[in-house]
C-alpha atoms as a PDB file:
ATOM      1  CA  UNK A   1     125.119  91.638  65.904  1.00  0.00           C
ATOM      2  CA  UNK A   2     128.581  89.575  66.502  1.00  0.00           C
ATOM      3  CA  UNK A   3     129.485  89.338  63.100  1.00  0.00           C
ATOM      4  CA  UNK A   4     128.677  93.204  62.394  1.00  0.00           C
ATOM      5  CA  UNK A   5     131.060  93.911  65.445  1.00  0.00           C
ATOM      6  CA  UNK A   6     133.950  91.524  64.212  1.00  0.00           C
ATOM      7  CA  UNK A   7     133.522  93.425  60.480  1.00  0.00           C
ATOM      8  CA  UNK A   8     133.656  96.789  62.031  1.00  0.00           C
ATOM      9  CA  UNK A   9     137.020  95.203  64.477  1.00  0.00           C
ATOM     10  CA  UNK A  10     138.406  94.082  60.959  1.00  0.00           C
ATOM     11  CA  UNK A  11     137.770  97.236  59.046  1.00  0.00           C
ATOM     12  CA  UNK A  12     139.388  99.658  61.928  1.00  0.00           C
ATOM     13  CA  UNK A  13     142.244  96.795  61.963  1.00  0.00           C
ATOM     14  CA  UNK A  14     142.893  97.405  58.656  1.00  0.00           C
ATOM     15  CA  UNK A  15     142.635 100.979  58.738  1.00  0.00           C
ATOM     16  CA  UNK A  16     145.223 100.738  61.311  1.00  0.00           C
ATOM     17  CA  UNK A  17     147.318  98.493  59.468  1.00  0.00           C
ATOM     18  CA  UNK A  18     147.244 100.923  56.494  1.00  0.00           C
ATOM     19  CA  UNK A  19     147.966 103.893  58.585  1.00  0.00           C
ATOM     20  CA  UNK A  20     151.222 102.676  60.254  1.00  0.00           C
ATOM     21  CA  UNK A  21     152.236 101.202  56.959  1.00  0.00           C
ATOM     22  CA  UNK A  22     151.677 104.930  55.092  1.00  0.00           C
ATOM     23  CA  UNK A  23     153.422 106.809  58.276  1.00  0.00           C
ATOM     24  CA  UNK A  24     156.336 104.822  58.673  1.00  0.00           C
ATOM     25  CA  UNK A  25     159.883 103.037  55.945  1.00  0.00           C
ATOM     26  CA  UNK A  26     161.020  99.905  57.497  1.00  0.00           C
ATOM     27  CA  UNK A  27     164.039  99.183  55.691  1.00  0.00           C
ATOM     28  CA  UNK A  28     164.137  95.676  56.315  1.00  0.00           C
ATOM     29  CA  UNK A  29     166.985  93.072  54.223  1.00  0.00           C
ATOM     30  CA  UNK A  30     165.880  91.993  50.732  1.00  0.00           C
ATOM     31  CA  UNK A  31     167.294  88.690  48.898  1.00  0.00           C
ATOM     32  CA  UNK A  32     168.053  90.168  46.041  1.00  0.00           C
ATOM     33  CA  UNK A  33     169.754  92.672  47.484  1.00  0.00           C
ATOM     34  CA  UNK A  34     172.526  91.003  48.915  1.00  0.00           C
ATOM     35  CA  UNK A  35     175.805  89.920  47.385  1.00  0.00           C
ATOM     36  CA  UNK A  36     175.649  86.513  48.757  1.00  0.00           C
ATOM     37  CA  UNK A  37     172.464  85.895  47.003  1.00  0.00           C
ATOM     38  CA  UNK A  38     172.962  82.796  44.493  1.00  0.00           C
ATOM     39  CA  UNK A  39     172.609  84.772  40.777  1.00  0.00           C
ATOM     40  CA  UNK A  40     170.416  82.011  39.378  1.00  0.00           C
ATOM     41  CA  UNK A  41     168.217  81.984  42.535  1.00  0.00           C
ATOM     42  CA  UNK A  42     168.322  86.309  42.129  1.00  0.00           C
ATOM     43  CA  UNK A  43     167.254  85.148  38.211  1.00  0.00           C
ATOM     44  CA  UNK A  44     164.533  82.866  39.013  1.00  0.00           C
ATOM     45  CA  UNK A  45     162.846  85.512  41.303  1.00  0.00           C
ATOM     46  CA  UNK A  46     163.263  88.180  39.169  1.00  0.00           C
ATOM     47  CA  UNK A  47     161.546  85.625  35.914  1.00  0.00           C
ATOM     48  CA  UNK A  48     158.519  85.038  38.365  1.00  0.00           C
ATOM     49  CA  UNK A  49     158.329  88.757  38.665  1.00  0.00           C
ATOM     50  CA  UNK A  50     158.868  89.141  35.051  1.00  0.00           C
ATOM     51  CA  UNK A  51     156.092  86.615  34.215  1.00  0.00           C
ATOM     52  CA  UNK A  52     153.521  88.136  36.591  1.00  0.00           C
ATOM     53  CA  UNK A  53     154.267  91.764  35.920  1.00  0.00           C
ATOM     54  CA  UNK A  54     153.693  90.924  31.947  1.00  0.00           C
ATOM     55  CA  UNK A  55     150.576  88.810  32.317  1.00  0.00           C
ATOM     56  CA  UNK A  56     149.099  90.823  34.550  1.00  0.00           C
ATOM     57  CA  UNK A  57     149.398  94.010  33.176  1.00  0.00           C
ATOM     58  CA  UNK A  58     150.364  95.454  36.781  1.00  0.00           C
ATOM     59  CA  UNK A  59     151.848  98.392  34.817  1.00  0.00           C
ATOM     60  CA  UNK A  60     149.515  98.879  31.738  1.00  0.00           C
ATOM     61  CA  UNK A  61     148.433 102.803  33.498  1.00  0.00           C
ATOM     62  CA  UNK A  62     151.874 103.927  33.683  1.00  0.00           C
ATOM     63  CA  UNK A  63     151.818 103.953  29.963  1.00  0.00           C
ATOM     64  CA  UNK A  64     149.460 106.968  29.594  1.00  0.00           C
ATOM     65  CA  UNK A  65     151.923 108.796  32.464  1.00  0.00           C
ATOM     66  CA  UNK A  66     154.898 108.035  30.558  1.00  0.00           C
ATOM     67  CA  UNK A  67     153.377 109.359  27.188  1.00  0.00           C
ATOM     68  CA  UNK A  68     152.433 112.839  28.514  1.00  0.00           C
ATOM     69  CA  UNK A  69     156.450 113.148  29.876  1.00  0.00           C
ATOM     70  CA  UNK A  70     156.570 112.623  26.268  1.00  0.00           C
ATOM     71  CA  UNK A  71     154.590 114.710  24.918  1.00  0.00           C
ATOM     72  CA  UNK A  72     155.709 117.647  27.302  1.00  0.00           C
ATOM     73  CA  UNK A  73     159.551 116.873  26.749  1.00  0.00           C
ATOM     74  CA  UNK A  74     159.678 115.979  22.930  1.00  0.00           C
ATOM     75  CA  UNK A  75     161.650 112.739  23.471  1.00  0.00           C
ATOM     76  CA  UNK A  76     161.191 109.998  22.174  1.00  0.00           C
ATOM     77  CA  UNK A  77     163.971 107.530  23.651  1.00  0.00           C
ATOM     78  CA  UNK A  78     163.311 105.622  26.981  1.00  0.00           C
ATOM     79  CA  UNK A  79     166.563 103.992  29.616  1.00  0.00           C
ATOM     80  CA  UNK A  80     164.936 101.586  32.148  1.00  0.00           C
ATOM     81  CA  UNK A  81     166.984 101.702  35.318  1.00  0.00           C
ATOM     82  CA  UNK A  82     166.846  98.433  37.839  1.00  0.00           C
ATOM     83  CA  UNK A  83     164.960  96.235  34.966  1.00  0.00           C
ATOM     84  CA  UNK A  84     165.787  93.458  36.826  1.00  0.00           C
ATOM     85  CA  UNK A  85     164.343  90.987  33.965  1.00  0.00           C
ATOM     86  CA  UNK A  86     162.583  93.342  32.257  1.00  0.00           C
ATOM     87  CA  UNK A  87     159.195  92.488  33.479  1.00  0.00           C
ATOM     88  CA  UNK A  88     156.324  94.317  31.786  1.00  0.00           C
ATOM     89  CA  UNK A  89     158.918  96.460  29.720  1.00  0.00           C
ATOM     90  CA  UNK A  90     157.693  94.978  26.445  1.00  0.00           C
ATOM     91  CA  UNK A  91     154.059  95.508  26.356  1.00  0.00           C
ATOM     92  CA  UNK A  92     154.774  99.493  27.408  1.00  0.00           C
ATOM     93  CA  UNK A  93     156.849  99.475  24.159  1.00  0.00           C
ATOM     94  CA  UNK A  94     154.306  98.250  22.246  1.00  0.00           C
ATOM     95  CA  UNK A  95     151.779 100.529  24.160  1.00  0.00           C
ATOM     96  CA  UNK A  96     153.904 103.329  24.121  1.00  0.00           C
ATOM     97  CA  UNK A  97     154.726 103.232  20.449  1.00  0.00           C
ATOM     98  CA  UNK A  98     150.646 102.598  19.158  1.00  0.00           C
ATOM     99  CA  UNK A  99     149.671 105.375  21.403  1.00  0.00           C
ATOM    100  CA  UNK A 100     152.816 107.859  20.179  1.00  0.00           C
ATOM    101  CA  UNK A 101     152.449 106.661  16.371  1.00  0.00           C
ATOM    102  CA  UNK A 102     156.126 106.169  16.288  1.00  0.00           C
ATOM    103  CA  UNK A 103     158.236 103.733  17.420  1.00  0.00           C
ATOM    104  CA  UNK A 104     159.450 104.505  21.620  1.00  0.00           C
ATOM    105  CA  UNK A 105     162.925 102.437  21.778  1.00  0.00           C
ATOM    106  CA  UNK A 106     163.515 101.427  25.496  1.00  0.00           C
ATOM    107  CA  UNK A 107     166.597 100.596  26.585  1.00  0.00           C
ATOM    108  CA  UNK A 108     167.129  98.182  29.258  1.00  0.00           C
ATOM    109  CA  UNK A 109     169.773  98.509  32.305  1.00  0.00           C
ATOM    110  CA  UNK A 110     170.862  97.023  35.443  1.00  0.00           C
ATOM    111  CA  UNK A 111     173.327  97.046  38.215  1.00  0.00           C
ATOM    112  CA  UNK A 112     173.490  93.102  37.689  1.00  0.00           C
ATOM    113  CA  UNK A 113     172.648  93.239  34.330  1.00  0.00           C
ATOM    114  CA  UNK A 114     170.680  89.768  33.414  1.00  0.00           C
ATOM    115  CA  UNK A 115     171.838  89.422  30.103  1.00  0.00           C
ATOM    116  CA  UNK A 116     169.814  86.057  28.962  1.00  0.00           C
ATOM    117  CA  UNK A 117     166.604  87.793  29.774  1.00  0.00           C
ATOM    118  CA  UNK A 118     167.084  90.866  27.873  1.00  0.00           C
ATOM    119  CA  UNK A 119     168.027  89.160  24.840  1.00  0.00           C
ATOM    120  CA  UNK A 120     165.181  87.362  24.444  1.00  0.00           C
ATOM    121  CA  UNK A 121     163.207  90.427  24.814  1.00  0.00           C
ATOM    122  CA  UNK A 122     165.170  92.120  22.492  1.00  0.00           C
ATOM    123  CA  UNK A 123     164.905  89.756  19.811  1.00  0.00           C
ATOM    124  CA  UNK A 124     161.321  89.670  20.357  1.00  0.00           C
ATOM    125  CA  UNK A 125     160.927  92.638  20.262  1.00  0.00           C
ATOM    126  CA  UNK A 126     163.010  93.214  17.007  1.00  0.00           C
ATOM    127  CA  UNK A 127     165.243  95.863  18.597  1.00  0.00           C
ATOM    128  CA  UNK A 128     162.098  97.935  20.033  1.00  0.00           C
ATOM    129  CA  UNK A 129     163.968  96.639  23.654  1.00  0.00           C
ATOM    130  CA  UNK A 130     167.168  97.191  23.977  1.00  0.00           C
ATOM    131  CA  UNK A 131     169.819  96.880  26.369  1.00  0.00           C
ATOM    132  CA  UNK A 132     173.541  97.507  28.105  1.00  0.00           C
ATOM    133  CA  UNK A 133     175.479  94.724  29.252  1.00  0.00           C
ATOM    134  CA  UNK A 134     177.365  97.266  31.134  1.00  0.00           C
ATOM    135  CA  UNK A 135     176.545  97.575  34.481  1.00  0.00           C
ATOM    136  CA  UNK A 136     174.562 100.942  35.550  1.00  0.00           C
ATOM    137  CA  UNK A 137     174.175 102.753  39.033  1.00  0.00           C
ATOM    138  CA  UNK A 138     170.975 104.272  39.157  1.00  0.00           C
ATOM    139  CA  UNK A 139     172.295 107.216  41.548  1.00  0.00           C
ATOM    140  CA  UNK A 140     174.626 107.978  39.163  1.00  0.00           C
ATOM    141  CA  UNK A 141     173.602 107.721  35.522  1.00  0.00           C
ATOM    142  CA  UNK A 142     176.212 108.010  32.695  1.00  0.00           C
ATOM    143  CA  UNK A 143     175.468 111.808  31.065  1.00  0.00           C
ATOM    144  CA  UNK A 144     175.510 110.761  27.474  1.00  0.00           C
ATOM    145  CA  UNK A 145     171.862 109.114  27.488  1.00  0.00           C
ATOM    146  CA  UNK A 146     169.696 111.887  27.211  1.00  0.00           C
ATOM    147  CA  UNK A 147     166.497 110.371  27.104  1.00  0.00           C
ATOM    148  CA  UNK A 148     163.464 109.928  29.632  1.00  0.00           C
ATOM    149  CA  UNK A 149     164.440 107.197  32.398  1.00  0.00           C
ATOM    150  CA  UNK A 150     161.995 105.056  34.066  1.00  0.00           C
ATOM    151  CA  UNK A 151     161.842 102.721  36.784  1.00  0.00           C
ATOM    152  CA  UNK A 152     159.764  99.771  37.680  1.00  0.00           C
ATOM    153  CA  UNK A 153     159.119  98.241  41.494  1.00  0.00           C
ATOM    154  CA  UNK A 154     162.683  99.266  42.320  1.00  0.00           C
ATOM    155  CA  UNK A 155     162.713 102.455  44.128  1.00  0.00           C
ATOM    156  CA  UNK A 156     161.705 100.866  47.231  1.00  0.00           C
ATOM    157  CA  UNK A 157     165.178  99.009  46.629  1.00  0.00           C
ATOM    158  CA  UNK A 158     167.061 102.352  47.890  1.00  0.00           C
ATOM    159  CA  UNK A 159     167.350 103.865  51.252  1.00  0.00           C
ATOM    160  CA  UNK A 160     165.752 107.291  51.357  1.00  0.00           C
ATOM    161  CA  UNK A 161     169.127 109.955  50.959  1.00  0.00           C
ATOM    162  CA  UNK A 162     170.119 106.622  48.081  1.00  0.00           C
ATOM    163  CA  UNK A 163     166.093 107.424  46.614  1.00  0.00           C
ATOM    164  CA  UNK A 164     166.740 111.353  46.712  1.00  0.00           C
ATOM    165  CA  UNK A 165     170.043 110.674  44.707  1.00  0.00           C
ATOM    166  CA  UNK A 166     168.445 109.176  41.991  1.00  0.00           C
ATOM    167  CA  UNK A 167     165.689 111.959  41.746  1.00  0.00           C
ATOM    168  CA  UNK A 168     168.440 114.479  42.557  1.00  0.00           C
ATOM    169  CA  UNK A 169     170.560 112.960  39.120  1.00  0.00           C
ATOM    170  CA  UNK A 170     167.901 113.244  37.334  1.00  0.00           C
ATOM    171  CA  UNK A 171     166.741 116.488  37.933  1.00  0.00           C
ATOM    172  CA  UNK A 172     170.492 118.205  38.239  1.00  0.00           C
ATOM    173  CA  UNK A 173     171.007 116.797  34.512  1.00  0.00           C
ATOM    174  CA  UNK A 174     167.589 118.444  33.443  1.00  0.00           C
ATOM    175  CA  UNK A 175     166.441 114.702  32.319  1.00  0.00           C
ATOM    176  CA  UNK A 176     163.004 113.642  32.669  1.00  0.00           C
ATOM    177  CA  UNK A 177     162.415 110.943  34.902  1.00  0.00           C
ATOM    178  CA  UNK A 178     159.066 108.542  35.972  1.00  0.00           C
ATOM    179  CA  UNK A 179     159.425 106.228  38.755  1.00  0.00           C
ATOM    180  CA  UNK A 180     156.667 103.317  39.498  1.00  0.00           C
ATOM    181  CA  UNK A 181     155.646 100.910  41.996  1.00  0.00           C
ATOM    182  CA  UNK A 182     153.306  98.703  41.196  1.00  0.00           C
ATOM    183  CA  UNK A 183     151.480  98.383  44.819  1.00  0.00           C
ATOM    184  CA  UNK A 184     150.226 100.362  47.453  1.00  0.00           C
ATOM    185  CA  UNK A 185     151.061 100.962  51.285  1.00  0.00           C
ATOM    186  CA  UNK A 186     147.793  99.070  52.312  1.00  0.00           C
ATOM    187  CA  UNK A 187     146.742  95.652  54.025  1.00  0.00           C
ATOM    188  CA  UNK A 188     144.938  94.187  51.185  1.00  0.00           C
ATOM    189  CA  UNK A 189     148.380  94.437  49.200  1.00  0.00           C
ATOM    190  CA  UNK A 190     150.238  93.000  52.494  1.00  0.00           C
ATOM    191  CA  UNK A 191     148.161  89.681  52.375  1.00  0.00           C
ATOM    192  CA  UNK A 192     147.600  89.615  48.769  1.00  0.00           C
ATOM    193  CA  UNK A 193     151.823  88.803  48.595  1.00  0.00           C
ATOM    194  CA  UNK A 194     151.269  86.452  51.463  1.00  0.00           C
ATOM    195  CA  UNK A 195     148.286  84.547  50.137  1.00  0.00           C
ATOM    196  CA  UNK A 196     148.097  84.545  46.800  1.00  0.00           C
ATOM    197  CA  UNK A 197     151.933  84.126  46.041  1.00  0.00           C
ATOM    198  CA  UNK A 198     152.152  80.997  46.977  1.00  0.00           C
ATOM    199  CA  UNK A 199     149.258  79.636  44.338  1.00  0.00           C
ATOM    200  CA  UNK A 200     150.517  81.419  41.997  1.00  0.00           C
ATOM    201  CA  UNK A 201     154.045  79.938  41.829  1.00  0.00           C
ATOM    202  CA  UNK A 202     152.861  76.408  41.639  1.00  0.00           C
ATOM    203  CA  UNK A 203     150.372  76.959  38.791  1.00  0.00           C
ATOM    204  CA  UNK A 204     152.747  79.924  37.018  1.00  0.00           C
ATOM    205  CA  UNK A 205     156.239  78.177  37.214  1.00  0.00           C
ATOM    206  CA  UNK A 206     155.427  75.444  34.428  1.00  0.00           C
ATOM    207  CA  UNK A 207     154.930  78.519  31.976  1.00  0.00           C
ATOM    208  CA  UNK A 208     157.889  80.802  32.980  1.00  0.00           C
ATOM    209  CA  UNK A 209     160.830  80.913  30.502  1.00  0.00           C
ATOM    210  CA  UNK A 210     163.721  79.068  30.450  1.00  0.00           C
ATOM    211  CA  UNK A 211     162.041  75.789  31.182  1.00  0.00           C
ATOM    212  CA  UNK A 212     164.352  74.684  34.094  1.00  0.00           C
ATOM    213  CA  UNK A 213     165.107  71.699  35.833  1.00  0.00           C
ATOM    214  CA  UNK A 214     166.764  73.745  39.011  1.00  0.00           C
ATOM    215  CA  UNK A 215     164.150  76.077  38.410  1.00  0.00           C
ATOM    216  CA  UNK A 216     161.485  73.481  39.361  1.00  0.00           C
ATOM    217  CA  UNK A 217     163.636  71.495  42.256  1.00  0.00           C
ATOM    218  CA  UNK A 218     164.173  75.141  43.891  1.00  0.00           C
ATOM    219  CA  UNK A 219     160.301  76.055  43.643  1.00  0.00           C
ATOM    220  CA  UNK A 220     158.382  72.285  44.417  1.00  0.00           C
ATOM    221  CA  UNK A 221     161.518  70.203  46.308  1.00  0.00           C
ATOM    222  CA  UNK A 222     163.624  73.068  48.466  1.00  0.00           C
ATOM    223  CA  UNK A 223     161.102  75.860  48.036  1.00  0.00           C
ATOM    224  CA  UNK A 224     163.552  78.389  47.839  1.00  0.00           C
ATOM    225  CA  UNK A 225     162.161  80.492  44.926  1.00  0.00           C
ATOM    226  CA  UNK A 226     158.914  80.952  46.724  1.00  0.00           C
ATOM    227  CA  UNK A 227     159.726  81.646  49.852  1.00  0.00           C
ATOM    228  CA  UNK A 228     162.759  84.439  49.301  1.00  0.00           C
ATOM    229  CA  UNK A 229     159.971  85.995  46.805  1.00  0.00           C
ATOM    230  CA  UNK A 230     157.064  86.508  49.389  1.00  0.00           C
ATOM    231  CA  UNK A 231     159.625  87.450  52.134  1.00  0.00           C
ATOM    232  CA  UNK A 232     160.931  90.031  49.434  1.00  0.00           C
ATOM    233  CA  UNK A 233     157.332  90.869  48.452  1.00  0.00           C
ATOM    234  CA  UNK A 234     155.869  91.560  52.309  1.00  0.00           C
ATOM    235  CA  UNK A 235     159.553  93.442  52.343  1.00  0.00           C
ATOM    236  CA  UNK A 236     159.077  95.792  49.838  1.00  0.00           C
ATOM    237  CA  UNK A 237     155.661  96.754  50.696  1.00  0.00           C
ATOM    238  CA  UNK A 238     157.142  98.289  54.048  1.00  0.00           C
ATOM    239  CA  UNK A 239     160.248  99.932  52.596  1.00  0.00           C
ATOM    240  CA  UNK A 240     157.910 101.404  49.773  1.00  0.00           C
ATOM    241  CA  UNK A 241     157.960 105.112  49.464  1.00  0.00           C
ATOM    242  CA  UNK A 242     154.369 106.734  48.719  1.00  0.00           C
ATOM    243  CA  UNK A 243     153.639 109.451  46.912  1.00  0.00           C
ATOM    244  CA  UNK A 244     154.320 112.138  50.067  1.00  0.00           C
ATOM    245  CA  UNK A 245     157.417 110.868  50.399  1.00  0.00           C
ATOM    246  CA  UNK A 246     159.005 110.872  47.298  1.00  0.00           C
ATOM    247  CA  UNK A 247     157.771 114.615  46.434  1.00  0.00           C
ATOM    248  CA  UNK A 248     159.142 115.478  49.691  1.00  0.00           C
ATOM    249  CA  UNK A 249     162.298 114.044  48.372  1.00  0.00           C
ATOM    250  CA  UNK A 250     161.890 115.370  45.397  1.00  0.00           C
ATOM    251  CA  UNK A 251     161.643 118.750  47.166  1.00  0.00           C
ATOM    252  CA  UNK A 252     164.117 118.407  49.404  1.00  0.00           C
ATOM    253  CA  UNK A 253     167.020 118.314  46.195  1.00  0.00           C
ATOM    254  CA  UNK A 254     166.900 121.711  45.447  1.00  0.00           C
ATOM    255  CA  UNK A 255     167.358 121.672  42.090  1.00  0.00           C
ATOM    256  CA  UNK A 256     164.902 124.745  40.303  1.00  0.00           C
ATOM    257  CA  UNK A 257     163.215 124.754  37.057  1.00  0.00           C
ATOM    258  CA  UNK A 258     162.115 121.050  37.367  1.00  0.00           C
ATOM    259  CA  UNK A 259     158.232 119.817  37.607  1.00  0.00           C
ATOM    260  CA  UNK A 260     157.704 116.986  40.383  1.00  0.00           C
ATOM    261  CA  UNK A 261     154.137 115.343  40.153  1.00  0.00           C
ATOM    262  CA  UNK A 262     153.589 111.949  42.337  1.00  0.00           C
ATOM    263  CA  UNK A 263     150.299 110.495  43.346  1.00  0.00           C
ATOM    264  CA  UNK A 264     148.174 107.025  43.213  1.00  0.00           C
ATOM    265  CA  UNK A 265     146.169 105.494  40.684  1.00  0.00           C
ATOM    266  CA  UNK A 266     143.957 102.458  40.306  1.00  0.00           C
ATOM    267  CA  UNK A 267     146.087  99.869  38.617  1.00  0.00           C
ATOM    268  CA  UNK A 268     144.152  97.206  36.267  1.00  0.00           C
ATOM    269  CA  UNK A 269     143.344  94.777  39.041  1.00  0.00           C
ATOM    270  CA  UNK A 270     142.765  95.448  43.103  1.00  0.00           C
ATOM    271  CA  UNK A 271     146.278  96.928  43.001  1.00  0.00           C
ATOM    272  CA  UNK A 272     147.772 100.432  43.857  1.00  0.00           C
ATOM    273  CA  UNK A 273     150.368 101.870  41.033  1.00  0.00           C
ATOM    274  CA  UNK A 274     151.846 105.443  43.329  1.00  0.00           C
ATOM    275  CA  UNK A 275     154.374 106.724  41.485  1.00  0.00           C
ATOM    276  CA  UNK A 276     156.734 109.869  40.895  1.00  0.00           C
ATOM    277  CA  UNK A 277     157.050 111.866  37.590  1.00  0.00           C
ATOM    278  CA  UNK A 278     159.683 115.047  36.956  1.00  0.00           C
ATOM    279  CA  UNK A 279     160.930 117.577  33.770  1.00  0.00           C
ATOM    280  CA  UNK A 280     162.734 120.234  33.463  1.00  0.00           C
ATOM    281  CA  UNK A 281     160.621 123.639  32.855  1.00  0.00           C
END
């Protein structure tokens, strides 16, 4: 009788917990965010992310989203805003291409572009991955890329009238636009980052690319790596924006003629993917 009172406690905890974390944007400091953040410490994090993203296929359903934008718009040409390493990026150009029957070029961009990264990817790719070295702002895209953009676990990144700029670019430039994150607003996510991380770095750093020296003093000696990650992780699960919010942002630019759609799916493990898709009629 206990224990079925404790399970009930913990279930209407965690309803709680998922309630307050859907009703409310905490807009707390991320590491990569800052300026004073160390660019190979920015790199490492954003490799681990990179590494997980891709082996996990976090992102594999967003392929099927991305191909009806395609299918509705007619192009055929993908820029990836805030790729950070380009995590996952590959595999939707493979997936994106086999489903389409043509090849789907994405091009890769940054406001820190990580140039080492997106080579490799390139080359692996044999061109299907592109990228600019140029840096780009993702509030204020240059006009003479035309195709659809995307972005990947970044929008949380923005503050909400920063987030209603980029939809707001998009839309005012009649380009389509689908936006992902690659977790929900929920406890299960919350201590997933916080317990799992952790196990994951020591048995995943071995296998992330470059094989580094600093990489592995930063992650095993002066845990740096690990610990900015999961403090970014927990981070971005609170400044998250789900799928309410973002169509009210999306709303709230005015712009006419332009088809919002944002909602939640079941990703290919436990996780959440919400996301935001929009075209011009």
């Amino acid at each position: 009788m206990k224990n079925q009172k404790s399970g009930k406690k913990l279930e209407i905890d965690a309803k709680k917990f998922n309630y307050i974390c859907n009703s409310m944007h905490i807009h707390l400091f991320e590491f990569t965010d800052q300026k004073w953040c160390p660019a190979f410490l920015r790199q490492y994090m954003t490799d681990y992310l990179h590494f997980l993203i891709t082996k996990a296929g976090i992102y594999k359903p967003a392929v099927f989203i991305i191909k009806d934008i395609i299918d509705k718009t007619g192009k055929h040409e993908i820029l990836d805003l805030c790729s950070g390493s380009g995590g996952g990026v590959d595999i939707i150009q493979i997936e994106l291409s086999r489903l389409c029957g043509r090849e789907i070029k994405i091009t890769l961009s940054d406001k820190y572009p990580n140039i080492e990264p997106f080579e490799i990817l390139r080359i692996n790719s044999n061109g299907g991955v592109n990228y600019l070295k140029e840096p780009v702002d993702a509030m204020n895209v240059p006009a003479n890329f035309k195709g659809i953009r995307t972005m990947f676990s970044a929008f949380h990144h923005f503050k909400p009238e920063e987030a209603k700029e980029i939809l707001k670019n998009a839309a005012a430039n009649k380009i389509p636009i689908c936006i992902f994150e690659g977790a929900g607003k929920r406890v299960l996510d919350f201590m997933g980052i916080l317990l799992l991380h952790s196990f994951i770095f020591i048995i995943s750093t071995p296998f992330i690319r470059p094989i580094s020296l600093k990489r592995f003093f930063f992650t095993y000696i002066i845990p740096l790596v690990p610990v900015m990650t999961i403090w970014d992780g927990l981070v971005s699960i609170l400044r998250m924006y789900t799928p309410k919010d973002m169509l009210r942002m999306a709303n709230e630019t005015g712009i006419e003629n332009y088809v919002w759609k944002a909602e939640e799916i079941k990703g290919k493990f436990a996780n959440k993917v919400m996301y935001i898709t929009g075209y011009p009629k």
